[in-house]
C-alpha atoms as a PDB file:
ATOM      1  CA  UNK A   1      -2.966   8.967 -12.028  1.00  0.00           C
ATOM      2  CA  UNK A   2       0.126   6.351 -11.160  1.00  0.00           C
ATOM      3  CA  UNK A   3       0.794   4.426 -14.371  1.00  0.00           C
ATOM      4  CA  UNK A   4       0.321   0.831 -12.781  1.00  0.00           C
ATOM      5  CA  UNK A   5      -1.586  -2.256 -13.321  1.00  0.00           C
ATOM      6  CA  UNK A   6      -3.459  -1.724  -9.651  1.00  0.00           C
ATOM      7  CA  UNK A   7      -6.202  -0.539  -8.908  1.00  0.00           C
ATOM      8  CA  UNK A   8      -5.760   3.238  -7.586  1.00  0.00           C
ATOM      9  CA  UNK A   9      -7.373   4.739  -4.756  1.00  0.00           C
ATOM     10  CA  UNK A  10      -8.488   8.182  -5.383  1.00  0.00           C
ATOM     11  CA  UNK A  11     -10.137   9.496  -1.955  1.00  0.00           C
ATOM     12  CA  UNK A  12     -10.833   8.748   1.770  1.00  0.00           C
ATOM     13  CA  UNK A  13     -14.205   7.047   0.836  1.00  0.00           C
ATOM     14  CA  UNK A  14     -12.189   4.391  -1.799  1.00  0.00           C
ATOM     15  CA  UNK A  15     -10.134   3.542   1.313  1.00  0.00           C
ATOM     16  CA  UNK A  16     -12.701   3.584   3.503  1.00  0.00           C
ATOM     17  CA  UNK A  17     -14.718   1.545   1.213  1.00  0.00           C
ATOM     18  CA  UNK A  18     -12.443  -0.500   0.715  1.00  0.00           C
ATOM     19  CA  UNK A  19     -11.656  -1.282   4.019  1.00  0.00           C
ATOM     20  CA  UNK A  20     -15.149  -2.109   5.013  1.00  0.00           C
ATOM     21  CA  UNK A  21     -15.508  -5.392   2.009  1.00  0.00           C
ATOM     22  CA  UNK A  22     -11.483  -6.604   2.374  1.00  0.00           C
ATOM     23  CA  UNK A  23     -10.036  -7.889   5.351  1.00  0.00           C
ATOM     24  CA  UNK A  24      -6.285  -7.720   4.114  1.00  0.00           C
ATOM     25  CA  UNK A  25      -5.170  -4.819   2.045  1.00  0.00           C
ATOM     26  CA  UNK A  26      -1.512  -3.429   1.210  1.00  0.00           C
ATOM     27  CA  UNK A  27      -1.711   0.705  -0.395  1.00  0.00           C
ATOM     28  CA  UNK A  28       1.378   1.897  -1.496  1.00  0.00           C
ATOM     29  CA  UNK A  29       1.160   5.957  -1.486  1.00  0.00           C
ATOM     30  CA  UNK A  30       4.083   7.267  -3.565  1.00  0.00           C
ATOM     31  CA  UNK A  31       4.840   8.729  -7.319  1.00  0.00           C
ATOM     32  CA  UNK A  32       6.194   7.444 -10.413  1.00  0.00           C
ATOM     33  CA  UNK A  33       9.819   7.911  -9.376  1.00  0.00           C
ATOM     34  CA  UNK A  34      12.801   5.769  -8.358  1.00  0.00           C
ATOM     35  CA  UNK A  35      12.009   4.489  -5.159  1.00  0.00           C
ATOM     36  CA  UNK A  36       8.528   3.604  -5.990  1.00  0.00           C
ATOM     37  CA  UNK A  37       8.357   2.033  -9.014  1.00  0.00           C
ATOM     38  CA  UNK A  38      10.293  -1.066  -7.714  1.00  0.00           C
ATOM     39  CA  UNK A  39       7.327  -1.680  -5.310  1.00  0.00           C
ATOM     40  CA  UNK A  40       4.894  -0.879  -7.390  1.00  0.00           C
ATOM     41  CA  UNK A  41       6.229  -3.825  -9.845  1.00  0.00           C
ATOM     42  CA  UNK A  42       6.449  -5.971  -6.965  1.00  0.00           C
ATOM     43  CA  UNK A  43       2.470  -5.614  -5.560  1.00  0.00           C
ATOM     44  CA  UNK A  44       1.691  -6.314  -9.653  1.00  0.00           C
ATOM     45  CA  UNK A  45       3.785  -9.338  -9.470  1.00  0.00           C
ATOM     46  CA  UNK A  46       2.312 -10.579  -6.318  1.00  0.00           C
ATOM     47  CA  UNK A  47      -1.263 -10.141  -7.082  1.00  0.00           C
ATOM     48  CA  UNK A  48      -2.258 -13.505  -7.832  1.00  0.00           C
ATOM     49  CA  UNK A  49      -0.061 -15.242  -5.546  1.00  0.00           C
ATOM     50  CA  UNK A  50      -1.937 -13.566  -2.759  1.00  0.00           C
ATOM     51  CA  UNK A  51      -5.332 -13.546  -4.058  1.00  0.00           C
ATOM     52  CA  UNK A  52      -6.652 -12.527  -0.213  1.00  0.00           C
ATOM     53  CA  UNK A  53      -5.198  -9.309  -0.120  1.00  0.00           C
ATOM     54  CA  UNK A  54      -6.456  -6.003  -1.880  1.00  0.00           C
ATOM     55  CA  UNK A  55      -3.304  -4.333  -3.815  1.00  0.00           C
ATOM     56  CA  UNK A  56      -3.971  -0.953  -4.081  1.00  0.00           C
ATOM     57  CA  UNK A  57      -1.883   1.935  -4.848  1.00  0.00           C
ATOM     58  CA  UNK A  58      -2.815   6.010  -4.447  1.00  0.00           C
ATOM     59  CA  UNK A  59      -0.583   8.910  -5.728  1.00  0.00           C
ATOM     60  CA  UNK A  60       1.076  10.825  -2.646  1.00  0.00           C
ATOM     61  CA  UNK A  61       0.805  14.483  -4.098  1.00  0.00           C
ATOM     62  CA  UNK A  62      -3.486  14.353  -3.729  1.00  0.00           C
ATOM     63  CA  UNK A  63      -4.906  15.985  -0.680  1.00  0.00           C
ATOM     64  CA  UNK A  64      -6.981  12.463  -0.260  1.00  0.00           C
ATOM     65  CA  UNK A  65      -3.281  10.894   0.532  1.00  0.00           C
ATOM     66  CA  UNK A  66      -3.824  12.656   3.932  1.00  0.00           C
ATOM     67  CA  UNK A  67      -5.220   9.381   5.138  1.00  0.00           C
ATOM     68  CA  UNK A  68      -2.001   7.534   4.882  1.00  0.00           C
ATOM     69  CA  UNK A  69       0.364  10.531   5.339  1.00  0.00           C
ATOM     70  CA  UNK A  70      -1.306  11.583   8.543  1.00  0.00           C
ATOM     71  CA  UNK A  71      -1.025   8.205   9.754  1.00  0.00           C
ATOM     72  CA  UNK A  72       0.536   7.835  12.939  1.00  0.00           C
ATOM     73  CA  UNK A  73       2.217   5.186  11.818  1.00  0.00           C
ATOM     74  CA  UNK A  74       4.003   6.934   8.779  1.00  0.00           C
ATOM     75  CA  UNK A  75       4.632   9.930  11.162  1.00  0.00           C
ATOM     76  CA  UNK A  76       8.570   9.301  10.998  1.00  0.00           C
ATOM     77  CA  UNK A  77       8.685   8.564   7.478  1.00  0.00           C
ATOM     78  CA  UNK A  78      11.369  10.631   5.329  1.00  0.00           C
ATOM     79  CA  UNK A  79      11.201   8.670   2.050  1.00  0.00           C
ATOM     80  CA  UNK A  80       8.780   7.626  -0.532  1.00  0.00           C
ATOM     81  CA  UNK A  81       6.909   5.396  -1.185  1.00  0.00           C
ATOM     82  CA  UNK A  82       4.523   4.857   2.178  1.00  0.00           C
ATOM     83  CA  UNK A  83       3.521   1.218   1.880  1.00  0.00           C
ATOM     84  CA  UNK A  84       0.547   0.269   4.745  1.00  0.00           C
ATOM     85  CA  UNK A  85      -0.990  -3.083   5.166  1.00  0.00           C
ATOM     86  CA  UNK A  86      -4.296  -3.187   6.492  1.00  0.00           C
ATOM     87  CA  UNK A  87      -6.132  -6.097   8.338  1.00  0.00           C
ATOM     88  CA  UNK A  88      -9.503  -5.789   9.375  1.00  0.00           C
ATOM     89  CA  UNK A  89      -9.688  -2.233   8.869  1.00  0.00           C
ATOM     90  CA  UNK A  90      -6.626  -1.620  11.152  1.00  0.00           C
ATOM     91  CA  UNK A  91      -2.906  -0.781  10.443  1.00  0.00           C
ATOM     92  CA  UNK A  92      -0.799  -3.911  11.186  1.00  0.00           C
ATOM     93  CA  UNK A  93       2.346  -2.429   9.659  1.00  0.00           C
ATOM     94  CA  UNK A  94       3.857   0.408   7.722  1.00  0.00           C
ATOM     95  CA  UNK A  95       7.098   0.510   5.897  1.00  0.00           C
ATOM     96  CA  UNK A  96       8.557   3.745   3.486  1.00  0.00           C
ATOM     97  CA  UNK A  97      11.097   3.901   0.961  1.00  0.00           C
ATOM     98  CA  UNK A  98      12.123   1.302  -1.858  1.00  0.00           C
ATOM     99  CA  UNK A  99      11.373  -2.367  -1.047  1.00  0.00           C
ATOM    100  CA  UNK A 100      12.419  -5.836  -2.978  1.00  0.00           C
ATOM    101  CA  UNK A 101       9.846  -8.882  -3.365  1.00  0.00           C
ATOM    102  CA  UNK A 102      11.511 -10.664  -0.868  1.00  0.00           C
ATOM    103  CA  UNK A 103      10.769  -7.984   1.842  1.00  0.00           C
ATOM    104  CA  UNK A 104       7.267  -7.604   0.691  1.00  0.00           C
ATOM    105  CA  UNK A 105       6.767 -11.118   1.076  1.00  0.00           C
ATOM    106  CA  UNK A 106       7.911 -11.456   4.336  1.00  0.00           C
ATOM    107  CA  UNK A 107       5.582  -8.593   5.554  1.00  0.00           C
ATOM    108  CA  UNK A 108       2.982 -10.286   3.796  1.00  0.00           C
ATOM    109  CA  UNK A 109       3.409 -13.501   5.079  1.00  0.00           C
ATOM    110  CA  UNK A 110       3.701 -11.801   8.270  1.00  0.00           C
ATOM    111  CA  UNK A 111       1.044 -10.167   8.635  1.00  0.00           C
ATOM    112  CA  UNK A 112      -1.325 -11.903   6.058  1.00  0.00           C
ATOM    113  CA  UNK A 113      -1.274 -15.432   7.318  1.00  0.00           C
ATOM    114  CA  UNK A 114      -4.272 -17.543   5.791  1.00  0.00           C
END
């Protein structure tokens, strides 16, 4: 289990699940290393700021990670962590390795518009 303050998805059905009852939702799939931490941090920070979108994270390393490393989105991906954002059940965007607020944000905002 990650050691963060979000909630963690542990299988297909939590993501499936959770898919079905939020319209906007951000997973970052990584470890408790270098390059994910700083996101990690981030999503925590951002949580109440953006109150209509579901912060989840889910450990990379469990065979239930296959449905956001077999994404064809992350298909190119070479570094950890794999950060998706969700909208309506769909992938709007998909970004890997470390990431600061301010890029979060502007995906967010992007993507997440109110």
């Amino acid at each position: 289990m990650l050691n963060t303050k979000l909630k963690h998805l542990t299988s297909r059905q939590d993501l499936d699940d959770l898919l079905k009852v939020s319209k906007n939702v951000m997973v970052c799939c990584g470890r408790m290393g270098p390059m994910c931490i700083p996101v990690y941090r981030v999503m925590e920070k951002l949580q109440a700021r953006y109150s209509h979108v579901a912060f989840r994270d889910m450990e990379f390393d469990i065979s239930a990670a296959d449905c956001i490393r077999g994404l064809p989105e992350c298909a190119s991906f070479m570094g950890l962590p794999f950060t998706v954002y969700f909208k309506d059940g769909k992938v709007v965007k998909a970004t890997s390795s470390i990431q600061n607020e301010k890029q979060v944000v502007a995906v967010l905002d992007a993507v997440f518009k109110e």
